[in-house]
PDB file of N, CA and C in Angstrom:
ATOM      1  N   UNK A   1      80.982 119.461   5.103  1.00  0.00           N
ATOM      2  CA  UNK A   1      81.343 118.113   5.495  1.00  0.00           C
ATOM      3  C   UNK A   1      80.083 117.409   5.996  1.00  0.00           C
ATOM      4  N   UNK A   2      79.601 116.168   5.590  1.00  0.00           N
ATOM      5  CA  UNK A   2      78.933 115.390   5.736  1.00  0.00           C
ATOM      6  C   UNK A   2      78.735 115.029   7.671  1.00  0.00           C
ATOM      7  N   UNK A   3      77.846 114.421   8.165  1.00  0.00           N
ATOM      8  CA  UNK A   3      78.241 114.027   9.137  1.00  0.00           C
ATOM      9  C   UNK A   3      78.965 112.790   9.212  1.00  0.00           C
ATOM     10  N   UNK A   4      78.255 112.055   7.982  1.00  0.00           N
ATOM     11  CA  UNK A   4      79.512 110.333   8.102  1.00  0.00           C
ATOM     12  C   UNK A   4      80.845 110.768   7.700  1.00  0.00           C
ATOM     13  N   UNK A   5      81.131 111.931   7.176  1.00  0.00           N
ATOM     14  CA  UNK A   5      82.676 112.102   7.377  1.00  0.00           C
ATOM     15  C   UNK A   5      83.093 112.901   8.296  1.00  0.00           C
ATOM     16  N   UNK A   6      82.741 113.106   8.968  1.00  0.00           N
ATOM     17  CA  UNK A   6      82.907 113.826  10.974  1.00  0.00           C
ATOM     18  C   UNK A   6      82.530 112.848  11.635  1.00  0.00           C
ATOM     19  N   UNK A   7      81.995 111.370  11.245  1.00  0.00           N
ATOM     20  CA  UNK A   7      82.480 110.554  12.211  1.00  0.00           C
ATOM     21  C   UNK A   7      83.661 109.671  11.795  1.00  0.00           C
ATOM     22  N   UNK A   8      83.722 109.544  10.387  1.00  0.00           N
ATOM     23  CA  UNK A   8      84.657 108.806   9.827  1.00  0.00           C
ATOM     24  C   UNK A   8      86.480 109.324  10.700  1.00  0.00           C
ATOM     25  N   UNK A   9      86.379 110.600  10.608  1.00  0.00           N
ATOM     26  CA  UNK A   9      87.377 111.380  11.107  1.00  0.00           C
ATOM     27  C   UNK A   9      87.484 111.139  12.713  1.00  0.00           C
ATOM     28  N   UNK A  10      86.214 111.474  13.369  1.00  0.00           N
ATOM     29  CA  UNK A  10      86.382 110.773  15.100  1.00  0.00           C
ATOM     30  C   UNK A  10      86.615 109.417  14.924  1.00  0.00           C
ATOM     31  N   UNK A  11      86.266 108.945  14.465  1.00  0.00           N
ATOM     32  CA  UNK A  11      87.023 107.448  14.301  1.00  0.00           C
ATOM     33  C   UNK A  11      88.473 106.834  14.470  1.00  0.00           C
ATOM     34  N   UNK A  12      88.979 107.661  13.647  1.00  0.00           N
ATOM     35  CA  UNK A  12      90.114 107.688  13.226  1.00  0.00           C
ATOM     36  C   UNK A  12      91.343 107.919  14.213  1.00  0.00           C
ATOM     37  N   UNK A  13      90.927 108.867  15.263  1.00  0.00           N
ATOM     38  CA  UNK A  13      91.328 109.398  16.292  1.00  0.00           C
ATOM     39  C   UNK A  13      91.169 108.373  17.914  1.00  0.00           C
ATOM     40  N   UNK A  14      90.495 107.565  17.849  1.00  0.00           N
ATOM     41  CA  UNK A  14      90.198 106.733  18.771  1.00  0.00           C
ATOM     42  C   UNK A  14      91.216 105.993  19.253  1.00  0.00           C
ATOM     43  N   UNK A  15      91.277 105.843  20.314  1.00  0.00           N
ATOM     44  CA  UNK A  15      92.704 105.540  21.196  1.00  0.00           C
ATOM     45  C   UNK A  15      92.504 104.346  22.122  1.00  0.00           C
ATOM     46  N   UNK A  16      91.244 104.415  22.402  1.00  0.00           N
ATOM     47  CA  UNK A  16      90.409 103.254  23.951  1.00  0.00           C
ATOM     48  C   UNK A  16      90.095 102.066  23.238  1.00  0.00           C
ATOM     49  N   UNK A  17      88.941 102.734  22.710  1.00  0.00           N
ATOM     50  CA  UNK A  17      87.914 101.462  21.744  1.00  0.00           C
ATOM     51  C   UNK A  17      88.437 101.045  20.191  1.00  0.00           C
ATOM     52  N   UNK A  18      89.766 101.483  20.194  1.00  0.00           N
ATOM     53  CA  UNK A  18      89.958 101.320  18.622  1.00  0.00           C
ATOM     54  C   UNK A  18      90.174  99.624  17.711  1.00  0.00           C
ATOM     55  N   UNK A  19      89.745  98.782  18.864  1.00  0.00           N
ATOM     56  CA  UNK A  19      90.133  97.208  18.478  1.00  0.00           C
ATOM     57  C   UNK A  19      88.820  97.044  17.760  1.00  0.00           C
ATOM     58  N   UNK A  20      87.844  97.986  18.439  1.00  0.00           N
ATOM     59  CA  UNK A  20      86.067  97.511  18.001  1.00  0.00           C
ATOM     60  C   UNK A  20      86.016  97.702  16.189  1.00  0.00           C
ATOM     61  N   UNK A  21      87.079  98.340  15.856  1.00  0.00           N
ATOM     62  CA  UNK A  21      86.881  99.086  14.479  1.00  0.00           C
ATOM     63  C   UNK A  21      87.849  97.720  13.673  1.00  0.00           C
ATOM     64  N   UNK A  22      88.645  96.535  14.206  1.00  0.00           N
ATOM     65  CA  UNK A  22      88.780  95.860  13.423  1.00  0.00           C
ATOM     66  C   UNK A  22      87.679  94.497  13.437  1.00  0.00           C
ATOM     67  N   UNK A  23      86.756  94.497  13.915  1.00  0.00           N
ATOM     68  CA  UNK A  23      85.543  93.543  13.587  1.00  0.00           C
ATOM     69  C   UNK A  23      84.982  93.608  12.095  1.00  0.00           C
ATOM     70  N   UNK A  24      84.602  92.895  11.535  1.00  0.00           N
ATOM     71  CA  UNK A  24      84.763  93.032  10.168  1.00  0.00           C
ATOM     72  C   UNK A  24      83.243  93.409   9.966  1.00  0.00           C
ATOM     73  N   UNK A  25      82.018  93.861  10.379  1.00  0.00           N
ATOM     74  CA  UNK A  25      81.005  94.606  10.494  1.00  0.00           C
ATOM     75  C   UNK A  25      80.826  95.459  10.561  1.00  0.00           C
ATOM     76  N   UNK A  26      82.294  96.237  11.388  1.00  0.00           N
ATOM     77  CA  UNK A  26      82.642  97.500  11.562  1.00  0.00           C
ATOM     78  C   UNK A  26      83.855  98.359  10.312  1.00  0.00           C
ATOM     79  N   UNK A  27      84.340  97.422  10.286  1.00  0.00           N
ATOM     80  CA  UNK A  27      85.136  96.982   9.214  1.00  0.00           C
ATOM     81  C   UNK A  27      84.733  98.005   7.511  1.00  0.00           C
ATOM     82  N   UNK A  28      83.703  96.934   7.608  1.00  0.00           N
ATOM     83  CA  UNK A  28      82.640  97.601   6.542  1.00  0.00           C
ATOM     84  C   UNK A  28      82.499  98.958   6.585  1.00  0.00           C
ATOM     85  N   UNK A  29      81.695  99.033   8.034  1.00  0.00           N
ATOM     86  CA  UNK A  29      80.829 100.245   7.995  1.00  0.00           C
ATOM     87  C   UNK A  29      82.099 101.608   7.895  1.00  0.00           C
ATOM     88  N   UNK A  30      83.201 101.015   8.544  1.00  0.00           N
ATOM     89  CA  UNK A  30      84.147 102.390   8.471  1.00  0.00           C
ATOM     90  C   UNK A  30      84.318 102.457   6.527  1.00  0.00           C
ATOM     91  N   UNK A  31      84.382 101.544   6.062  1.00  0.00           N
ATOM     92  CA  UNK A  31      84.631 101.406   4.404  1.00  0.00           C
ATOM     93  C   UNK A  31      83.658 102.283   3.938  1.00  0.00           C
ATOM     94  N   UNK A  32      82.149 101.797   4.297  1.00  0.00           N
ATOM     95  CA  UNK A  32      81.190 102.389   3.941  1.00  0.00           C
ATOM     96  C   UNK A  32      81.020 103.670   3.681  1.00  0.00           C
ATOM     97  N   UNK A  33      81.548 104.259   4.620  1.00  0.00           N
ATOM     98  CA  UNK A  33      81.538 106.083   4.941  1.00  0.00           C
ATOM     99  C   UNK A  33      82.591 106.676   4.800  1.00  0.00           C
ATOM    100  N   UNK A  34      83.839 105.920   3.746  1.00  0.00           N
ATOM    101  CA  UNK A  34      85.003 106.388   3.583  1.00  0.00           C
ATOM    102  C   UNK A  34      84.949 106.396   2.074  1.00  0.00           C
ATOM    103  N   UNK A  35      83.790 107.056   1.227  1.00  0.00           N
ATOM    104  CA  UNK A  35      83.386 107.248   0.159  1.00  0.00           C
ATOM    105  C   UNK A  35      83.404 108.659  -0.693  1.00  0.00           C
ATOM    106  N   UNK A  36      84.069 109.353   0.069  1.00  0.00           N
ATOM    107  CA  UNK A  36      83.424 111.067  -1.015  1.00  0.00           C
ATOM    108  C   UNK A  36      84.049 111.061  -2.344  1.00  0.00           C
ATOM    109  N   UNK A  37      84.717 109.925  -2.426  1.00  0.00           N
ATOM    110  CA  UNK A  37      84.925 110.493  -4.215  1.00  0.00           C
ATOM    111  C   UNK A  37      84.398 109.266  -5.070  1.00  0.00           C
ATOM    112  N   UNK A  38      83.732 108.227  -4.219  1.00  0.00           N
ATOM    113  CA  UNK A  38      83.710 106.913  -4.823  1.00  0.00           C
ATOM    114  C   UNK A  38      82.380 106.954  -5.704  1.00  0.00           C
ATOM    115  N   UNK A  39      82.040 106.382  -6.992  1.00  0.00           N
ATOM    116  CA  UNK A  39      80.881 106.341  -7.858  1.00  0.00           C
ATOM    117  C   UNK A  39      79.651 106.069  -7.380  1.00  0.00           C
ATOM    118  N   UNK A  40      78.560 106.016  -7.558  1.00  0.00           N
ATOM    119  CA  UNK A  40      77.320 105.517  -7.079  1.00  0.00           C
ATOM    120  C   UNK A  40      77.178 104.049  -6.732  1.00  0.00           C
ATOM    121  N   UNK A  41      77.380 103.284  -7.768  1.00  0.00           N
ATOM    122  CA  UNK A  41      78.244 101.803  -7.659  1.00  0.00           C
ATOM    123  C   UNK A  41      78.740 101.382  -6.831  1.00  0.00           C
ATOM    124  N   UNK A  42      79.754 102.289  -6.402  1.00  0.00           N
ATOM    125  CA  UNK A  42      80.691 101.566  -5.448  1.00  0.00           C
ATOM    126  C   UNK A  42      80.296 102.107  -4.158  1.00  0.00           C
ATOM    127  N   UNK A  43      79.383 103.324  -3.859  1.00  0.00           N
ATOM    128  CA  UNK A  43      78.506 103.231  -2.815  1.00  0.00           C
ATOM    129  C   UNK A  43      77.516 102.662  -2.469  1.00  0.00           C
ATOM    130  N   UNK A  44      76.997 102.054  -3.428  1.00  0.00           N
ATOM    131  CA  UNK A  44      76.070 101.160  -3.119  1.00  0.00           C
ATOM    132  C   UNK A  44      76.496  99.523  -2.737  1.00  0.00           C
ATOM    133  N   UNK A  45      77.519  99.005  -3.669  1.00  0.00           N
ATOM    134  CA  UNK A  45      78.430  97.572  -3.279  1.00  0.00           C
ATOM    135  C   UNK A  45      78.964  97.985  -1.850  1.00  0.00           C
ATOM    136  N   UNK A  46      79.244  98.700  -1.706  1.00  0.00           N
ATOM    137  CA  UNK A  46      79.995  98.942   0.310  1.00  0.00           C
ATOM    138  C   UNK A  46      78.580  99.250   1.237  1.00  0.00           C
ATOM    139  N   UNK A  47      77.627  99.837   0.623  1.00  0.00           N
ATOM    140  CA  UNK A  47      76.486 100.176   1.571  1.00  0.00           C
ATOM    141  C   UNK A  47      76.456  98.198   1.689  1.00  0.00           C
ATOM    142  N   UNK A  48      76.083  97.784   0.454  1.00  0.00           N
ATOM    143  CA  UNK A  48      75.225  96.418   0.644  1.00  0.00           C
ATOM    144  C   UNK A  48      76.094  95.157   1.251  1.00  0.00           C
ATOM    145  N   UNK A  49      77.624  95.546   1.307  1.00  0.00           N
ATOM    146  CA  UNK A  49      78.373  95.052   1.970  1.00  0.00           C
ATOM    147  C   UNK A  49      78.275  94.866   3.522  1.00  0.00           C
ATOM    148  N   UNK A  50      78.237  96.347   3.575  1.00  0.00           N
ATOM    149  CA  UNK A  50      77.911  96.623   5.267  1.00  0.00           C
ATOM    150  C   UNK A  50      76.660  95.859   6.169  1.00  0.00           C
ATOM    151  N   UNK A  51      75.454  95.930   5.354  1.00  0.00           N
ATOM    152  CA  UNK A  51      74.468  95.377   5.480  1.00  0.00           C
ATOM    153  C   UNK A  51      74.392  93.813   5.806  1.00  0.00           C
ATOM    154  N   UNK A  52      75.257  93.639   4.750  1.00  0.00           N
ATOM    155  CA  UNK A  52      75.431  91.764   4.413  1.00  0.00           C
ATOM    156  C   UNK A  52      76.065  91.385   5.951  1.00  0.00           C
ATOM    157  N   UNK A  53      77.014  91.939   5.918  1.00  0.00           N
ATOM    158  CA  UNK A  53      78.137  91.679   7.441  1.00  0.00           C
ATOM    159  C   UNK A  53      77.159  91.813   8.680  1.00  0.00           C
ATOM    160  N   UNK A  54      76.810  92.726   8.849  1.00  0.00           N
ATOM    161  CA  UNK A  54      75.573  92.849   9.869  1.00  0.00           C
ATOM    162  C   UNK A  54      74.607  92.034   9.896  1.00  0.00           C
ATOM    163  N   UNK A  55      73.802  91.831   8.825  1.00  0.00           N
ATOM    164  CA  UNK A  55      72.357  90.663   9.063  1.00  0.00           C
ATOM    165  C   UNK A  55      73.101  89.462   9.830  1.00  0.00           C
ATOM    166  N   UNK A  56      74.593  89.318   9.113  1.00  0.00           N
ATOM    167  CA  UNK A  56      74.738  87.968   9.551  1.00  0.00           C
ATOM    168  C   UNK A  56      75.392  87.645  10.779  1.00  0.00           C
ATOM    169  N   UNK A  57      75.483  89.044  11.786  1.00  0.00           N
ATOM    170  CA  UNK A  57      75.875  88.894  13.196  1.00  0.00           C
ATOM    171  C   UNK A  57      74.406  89.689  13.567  1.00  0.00           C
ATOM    172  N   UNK A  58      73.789  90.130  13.302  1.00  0.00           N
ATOM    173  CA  UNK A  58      72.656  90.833  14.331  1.00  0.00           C
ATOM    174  C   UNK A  58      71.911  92.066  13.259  1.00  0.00           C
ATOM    175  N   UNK A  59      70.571  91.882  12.979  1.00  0.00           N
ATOM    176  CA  UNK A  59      70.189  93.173  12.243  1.00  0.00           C
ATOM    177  C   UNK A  59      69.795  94.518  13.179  1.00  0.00           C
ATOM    178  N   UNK A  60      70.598  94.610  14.379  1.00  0.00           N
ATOM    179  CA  UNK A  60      70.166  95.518  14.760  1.00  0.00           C
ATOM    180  C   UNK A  60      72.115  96.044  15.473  1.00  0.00           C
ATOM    181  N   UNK A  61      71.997  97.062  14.517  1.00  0.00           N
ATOM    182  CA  UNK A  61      73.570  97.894  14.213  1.00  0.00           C
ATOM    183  C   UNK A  61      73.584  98.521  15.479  1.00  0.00           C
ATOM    184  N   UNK A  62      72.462  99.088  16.405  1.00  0.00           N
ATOM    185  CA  UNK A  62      72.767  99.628  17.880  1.00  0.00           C
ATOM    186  C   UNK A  62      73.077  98.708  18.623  1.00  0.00           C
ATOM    187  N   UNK A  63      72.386  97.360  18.631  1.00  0.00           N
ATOM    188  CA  UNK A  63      72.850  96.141  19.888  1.00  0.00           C
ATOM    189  C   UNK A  63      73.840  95.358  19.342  1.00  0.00           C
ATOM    190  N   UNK A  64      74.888  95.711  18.246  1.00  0.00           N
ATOM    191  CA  UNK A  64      75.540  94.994  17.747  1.00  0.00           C
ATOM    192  C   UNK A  64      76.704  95.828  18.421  1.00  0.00           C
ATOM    193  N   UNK A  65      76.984  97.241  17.771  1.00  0.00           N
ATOM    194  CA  UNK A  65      77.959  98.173  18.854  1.00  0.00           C
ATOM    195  C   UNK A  65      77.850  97.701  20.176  1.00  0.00           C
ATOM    196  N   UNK A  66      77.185  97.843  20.656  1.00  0.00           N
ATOM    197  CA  UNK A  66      76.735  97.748  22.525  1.00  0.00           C
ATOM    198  C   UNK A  66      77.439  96.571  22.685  1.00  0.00           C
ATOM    199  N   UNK A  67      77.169  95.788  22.189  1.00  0.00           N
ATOM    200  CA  UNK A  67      78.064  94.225  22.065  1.00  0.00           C
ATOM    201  C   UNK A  67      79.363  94.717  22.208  1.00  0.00           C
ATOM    202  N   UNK A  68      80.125  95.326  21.374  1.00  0.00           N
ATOM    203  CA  UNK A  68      81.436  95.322  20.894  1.00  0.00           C
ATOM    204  C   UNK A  68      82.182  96.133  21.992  1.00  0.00           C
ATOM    205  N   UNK A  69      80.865  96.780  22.342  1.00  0.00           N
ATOM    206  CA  UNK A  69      81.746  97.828  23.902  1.00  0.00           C
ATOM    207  C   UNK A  69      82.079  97.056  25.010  1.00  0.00           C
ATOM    208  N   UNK A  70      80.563  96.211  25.300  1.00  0.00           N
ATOM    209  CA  UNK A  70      80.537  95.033  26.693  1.00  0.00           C
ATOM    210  C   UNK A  70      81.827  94.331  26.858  1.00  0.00           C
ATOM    211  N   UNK A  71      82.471  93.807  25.285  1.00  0.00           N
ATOM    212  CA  UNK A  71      83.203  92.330  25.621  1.00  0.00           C
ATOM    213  C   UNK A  71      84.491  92.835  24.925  1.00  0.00           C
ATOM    214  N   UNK A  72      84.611  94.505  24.667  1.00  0.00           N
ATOM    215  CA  UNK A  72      86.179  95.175  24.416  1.00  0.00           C
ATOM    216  C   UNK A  72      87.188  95.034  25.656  1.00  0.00           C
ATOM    217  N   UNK A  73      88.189  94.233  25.561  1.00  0.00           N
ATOM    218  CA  UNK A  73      89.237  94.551  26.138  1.00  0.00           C
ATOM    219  C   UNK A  73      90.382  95.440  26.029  1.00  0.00           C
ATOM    220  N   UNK A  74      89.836  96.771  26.385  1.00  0.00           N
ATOM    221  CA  UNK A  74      90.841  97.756  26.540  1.00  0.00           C
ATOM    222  C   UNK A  74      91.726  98.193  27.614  1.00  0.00           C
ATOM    223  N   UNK A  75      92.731  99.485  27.370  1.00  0.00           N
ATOM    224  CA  UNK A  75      93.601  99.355  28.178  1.00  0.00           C
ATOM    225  C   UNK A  75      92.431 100.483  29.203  1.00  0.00           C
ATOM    226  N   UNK A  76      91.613 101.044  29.079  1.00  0.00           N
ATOM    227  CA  UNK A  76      91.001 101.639  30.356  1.00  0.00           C
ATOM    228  C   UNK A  76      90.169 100.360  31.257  1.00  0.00           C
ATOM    229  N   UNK A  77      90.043  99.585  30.400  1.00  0.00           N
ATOM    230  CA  UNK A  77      89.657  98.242  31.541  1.00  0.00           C
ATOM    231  C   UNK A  77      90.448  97.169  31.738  1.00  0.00           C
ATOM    232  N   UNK A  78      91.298  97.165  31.570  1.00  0.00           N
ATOM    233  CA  UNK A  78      92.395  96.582  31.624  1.00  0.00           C
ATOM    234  C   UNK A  78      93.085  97.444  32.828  1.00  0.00           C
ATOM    235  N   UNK A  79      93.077  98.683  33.250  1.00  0.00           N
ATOM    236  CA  UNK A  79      93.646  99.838  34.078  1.00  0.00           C
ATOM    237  C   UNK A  79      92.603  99.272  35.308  1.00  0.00           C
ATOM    238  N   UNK A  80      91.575  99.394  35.080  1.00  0.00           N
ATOM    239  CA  UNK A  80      90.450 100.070  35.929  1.00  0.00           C
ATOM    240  C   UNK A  80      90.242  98.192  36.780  1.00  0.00           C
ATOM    241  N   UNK A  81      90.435  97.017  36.150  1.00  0.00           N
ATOM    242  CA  UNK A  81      90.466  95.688  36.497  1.00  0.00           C
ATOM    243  C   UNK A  81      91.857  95.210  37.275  1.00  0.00           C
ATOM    244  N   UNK A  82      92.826  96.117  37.006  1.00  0.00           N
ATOM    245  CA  UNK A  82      93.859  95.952  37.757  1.00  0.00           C
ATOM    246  C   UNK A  82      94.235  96.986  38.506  1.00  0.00           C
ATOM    247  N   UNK A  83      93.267  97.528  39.061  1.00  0.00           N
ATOM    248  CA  UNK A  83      93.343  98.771  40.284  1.00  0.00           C
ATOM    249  C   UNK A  83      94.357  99.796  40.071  1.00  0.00           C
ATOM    250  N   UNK A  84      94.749 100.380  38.483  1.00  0.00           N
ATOM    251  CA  UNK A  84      95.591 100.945  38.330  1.00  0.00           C
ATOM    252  C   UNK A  84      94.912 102.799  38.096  1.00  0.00           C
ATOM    253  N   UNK A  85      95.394 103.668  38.337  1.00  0.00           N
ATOM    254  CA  UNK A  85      94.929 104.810  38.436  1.00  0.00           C
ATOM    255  C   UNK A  85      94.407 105.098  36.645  1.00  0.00           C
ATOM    256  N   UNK A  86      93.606 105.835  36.721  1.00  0.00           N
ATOM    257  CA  UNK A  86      93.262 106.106  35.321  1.00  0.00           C
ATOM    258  C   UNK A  86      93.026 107.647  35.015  1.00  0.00           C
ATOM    259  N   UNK A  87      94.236 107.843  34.284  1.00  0.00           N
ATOM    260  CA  UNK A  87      93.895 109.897  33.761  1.00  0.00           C
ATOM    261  C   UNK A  87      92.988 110.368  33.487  1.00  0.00           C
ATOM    262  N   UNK A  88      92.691 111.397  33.946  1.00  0.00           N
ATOM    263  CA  UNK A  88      92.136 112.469  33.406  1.00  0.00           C
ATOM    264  C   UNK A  88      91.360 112.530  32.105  1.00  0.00           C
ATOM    265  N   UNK A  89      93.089 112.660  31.177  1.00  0.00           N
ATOM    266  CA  UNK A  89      92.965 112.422  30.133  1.00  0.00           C
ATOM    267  C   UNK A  89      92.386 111.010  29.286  1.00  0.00           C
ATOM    268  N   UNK A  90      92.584 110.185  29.818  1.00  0.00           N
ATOM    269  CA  UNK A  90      91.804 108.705  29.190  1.00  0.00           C
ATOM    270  C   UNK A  90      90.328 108.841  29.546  1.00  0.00           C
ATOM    271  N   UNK A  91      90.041 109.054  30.692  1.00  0.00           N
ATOM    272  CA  UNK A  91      88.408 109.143  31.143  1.00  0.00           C
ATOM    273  C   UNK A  91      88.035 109.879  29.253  1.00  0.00           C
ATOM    274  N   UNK A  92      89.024 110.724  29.283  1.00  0.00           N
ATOM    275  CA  UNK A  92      88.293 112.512  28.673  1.00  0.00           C
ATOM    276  C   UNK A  92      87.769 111.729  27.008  1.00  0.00           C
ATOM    277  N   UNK A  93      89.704 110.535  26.698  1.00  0.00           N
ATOM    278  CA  UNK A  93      89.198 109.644  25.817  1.00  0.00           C
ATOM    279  C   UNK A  93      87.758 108.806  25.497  1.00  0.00           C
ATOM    280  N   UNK A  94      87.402 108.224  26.927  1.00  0.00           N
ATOM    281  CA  UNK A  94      86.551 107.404  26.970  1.00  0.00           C
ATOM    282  C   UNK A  94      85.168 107.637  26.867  1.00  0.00           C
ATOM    283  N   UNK A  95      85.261 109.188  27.224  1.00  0.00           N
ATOM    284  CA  UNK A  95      83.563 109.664  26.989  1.00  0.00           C
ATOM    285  C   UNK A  95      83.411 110.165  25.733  1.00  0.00           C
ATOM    286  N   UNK A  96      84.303 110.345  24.940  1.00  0.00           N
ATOM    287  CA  UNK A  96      84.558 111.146  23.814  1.00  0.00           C
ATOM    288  C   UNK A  96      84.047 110.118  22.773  1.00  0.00           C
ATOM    289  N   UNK A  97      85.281 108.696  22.943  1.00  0.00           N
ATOM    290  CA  UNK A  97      85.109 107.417  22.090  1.00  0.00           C
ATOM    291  C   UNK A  97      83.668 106.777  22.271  1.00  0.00           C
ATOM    292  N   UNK A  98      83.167 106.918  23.218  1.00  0.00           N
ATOM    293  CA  UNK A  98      81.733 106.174  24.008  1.00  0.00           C
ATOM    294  C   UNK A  98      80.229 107.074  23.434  1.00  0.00           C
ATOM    295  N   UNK A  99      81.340 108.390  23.247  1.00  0.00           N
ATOM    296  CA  UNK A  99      79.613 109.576  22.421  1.00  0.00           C
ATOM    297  C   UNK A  99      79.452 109.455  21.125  1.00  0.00           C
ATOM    298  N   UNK A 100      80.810 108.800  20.388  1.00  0.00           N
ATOM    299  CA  UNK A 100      80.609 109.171  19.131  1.00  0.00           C
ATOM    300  C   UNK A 100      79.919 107.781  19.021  1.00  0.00           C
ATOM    301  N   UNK A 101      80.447 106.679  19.661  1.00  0.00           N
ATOM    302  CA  UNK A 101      79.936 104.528  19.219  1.00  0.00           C
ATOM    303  C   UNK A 101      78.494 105.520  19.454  1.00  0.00           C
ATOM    304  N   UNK A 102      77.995 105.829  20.611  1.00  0.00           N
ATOM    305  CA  UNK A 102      76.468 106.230  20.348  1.00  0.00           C
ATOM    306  C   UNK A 102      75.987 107.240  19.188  1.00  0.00           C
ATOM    307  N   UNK A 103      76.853 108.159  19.167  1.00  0.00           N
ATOM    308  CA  UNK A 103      76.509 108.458  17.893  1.00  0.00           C
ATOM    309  C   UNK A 103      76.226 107.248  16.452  1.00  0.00           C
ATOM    310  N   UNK A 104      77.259 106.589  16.075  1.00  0.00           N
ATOM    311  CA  UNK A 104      77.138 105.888  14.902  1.00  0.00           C
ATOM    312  C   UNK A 104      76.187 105.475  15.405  1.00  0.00           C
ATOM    313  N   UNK A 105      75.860 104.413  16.589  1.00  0.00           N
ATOM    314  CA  UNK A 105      74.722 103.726  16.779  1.00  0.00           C
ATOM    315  C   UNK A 105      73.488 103.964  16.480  1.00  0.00           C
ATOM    316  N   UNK A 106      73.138 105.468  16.304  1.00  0.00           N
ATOM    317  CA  UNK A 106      72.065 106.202  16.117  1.00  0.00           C
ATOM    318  C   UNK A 106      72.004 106.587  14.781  1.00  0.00           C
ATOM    319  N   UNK A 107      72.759 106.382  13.671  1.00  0.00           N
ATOM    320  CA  UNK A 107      72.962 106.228  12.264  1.00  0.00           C
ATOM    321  C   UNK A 107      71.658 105.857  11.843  1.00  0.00           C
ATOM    322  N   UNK A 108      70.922 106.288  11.072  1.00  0.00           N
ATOM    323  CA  UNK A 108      69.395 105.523  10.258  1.00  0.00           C
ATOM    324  C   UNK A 108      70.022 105.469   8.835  1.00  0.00           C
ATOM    325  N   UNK A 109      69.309 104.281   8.407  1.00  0.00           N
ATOM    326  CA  UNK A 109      69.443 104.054   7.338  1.00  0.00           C
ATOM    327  C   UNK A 109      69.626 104.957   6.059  1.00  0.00           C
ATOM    328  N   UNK A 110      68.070 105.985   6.123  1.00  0.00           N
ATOM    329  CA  UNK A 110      68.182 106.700   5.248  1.00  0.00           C
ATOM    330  C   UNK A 110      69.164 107.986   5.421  1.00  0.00           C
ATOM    331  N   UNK A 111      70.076 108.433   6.022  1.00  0.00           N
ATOM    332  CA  UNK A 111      71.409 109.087   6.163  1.00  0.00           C
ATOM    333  C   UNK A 111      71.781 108.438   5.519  1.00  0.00           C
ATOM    334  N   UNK A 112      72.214 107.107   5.524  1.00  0.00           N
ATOM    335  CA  UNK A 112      73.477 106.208   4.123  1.00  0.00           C
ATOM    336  C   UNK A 112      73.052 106.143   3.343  1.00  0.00           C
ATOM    337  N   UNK A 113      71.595 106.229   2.850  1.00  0.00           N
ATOM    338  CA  UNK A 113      71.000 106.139   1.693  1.00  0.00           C
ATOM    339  C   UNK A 113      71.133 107.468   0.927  1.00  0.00           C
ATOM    340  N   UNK A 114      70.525 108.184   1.545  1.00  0.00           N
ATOM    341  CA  UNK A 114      71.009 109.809   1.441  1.00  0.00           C
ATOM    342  C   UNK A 114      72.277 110.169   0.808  1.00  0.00           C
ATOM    343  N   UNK A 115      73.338 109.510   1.424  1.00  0.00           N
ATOM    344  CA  UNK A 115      75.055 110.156   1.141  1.00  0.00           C
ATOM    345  C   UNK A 115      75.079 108.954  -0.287  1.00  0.00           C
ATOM    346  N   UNK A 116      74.689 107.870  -0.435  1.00  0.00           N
ATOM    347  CA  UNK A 116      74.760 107.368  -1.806  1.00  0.00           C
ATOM    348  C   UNK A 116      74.079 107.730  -2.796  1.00  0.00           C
ATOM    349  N   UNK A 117      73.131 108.434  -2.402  1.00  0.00           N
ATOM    350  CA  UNK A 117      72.382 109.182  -3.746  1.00  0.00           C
ATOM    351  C   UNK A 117      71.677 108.535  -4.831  1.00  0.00           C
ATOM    352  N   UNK A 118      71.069 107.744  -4.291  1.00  0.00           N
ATOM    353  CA  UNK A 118      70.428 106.835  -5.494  1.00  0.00           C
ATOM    354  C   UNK A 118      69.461 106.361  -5.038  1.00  0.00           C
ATOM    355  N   UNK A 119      67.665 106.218  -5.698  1.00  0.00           N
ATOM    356  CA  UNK A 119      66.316 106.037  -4.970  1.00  0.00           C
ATOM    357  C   UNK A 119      66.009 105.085  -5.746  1.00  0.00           C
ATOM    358  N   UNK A 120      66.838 103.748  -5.422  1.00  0.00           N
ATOM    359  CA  UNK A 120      66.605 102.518  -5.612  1.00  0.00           C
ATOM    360  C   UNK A 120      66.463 101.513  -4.553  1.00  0.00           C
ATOM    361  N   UNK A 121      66.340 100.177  -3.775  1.00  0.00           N
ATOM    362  CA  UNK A 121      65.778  99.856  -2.708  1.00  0.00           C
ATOM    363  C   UNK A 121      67.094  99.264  -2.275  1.00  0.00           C
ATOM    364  N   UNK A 122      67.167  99.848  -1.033  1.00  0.00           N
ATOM    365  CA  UNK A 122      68.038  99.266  -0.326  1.00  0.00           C
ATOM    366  C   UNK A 122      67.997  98.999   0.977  1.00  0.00           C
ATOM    367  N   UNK A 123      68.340  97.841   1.471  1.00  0.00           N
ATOM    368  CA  UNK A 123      67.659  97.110   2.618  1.00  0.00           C
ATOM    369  C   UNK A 123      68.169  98.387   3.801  1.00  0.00           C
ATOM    370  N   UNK A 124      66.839  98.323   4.815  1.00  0.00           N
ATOM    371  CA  UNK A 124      67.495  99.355   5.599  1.00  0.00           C
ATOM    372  C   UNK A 124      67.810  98.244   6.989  1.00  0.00           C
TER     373      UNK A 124
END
């Protein structure tokens, strides 16, 4: 298993931050890495998709996440803003959901370039 499909999969599972994944930048990028059977083609139209969506909110995919965490209204801050006790278990969510956003954040280009398989130029 790839690592973009061990995050594709933590993704999936996200319970706190899971509103950040309908931004349509993110949008993409979950599209992007939801590829193992898709043609070269069509990894490359979703890579350059992803790309497109991004330049045109921020070319920098780590301060663009960081964004999406700052101004998420979730229910652990939504808990934690209305002085309401917060589990165990949600914290356990929140560091979990918070390692992997740093994980993707730390994504380089050539990893997606890599999983599309093709040494033609693509904007990193």
């Amino acid at each position: 298993m790839s690592s973009l499909e061990l995050i594709n999969i933590k993704v999936k599972s996200f319970i706190v931050f899971n509103k950040i994944f309908e931004d349509k930048v993110m949008k993409s990028f979950i599209d992007m890495i939801d590829v193992k059977e898709s043609s070269t083609i069509e990894k490359i139209e979703k890579y350059s998709n992803f790309v497109r969506e991004l330049f045109e909110k921020n070319e920098s995919f780590s301060e663009y996440i960081r964004q999406l965490i700052v101004f998420d209204e979730n229910i652990y801050i939504r808990k934690l803003s209305n002085k309401e006790a917060v589990s165990e278990m949600l914290e356990k969510c929140v560091k979990h959901e918070l390692e992997t956003l740093k994980e993707i954040s730390m994504i380089i280009a050539k990893e997606i370039k890599e999983e599309v398989g093709c040494a033609i130029f693509l904007p990193e």
